[in-house]
Protein backbone atom coordinates (compact mmCIF):
# COMPACT_ATOMS: atom_id res chain seq x y z
CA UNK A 1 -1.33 -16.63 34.55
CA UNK A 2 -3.40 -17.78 32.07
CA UNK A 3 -2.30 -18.07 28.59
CA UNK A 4 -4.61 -17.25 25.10
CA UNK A 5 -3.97 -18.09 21.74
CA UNK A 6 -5.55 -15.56 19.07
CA UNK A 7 -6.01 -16.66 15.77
CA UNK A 8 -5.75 -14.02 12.80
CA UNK A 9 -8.90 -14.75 11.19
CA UNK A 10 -10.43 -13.61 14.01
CA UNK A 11 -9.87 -10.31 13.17
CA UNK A 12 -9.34 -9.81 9.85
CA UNK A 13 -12.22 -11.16 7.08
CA UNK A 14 -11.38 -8.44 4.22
CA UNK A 15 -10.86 -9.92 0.69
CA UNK A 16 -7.98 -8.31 -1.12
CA UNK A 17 -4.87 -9.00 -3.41
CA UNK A 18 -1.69 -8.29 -3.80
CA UNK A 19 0.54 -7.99 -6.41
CA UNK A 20 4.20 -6.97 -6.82
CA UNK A 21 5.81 -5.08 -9.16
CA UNK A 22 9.40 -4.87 -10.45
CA UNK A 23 10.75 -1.97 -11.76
CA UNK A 24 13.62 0.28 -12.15
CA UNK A 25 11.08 3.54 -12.38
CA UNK A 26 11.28 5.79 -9.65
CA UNK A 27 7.66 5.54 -7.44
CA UNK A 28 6.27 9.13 -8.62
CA UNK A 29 6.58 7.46 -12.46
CA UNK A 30 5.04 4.11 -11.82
CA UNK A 31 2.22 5.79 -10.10
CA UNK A 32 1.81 7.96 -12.86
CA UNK A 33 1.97 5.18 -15.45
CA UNK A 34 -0.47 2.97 -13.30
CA UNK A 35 -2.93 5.88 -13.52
CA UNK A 36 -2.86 6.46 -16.90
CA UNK A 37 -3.03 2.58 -17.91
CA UNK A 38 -5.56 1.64 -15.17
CA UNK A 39 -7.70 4.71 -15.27
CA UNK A 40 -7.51 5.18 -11.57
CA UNK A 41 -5.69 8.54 -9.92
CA UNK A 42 -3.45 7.35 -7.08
CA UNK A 43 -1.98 10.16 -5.03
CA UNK A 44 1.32 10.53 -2.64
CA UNK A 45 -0.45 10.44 0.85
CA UNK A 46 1.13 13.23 2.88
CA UNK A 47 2.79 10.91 5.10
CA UNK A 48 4.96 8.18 4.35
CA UNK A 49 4.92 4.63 6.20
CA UNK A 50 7.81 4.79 9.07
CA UNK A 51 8.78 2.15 11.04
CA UNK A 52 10.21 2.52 14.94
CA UNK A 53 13.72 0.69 14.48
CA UNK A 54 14.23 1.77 10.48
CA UNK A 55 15.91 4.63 8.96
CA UNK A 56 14.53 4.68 6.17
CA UNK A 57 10.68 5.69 5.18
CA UNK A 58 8.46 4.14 2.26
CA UNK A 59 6.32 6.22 0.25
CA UNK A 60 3.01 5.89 -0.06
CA UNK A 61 0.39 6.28 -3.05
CA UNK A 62 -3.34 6.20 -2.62
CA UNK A 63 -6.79 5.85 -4.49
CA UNK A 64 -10.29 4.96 -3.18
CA UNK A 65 -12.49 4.02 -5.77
CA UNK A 66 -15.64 4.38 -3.51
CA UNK A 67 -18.01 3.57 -6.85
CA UNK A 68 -16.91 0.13 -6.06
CA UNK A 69 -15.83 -0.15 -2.82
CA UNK A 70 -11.69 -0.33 -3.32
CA UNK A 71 -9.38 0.86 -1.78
CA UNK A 72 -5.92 0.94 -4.11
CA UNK A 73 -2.31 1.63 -2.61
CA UNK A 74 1.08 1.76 -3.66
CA UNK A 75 4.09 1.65 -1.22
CA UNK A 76 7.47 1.58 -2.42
CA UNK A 77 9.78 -1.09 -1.29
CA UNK A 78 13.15 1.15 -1.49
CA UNK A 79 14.02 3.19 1.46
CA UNK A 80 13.69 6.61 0.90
């Protein structure tokens, strides 16, 4: 059997950044204060992110600026 080696950049060429945040706010307020300082409008998506062998979930907060292209999220780091 023959064996392949893929490389990441093969499939991903976005540009993006990430930052982190610190807080003891609860995700709801921090998404409300990043929308008020910011000017953007980031929204709970309906779902939150799951994962197969967690218990928890991670909320999830959403914008798309489609003026410029960006996509914004928010996903808490505390299980919910």
């Amino acid at each position: 059997m023959a064996i392949s080696k893929l490389n990441l950049e093969d499939f991903c060429n976005d540009i993006f950044s990430l930052f982190a945040i610190h807080t003891d706010l609860d995700d709801y307020r921090l998404a409300y204060f990043l929308n008020k300082c910011l000017g953007i409008n980031l929204c709970r998506k309906e779902f939150d992110l799951d994962f197969i062998n967690s218990k928890g979930s991670f909320s999830v907060f959403e914008y798309i600026d489609q003026s410029n292209f960006l996509k914004w999220s928010l996903i808490s780091n505390i299980y919910n």
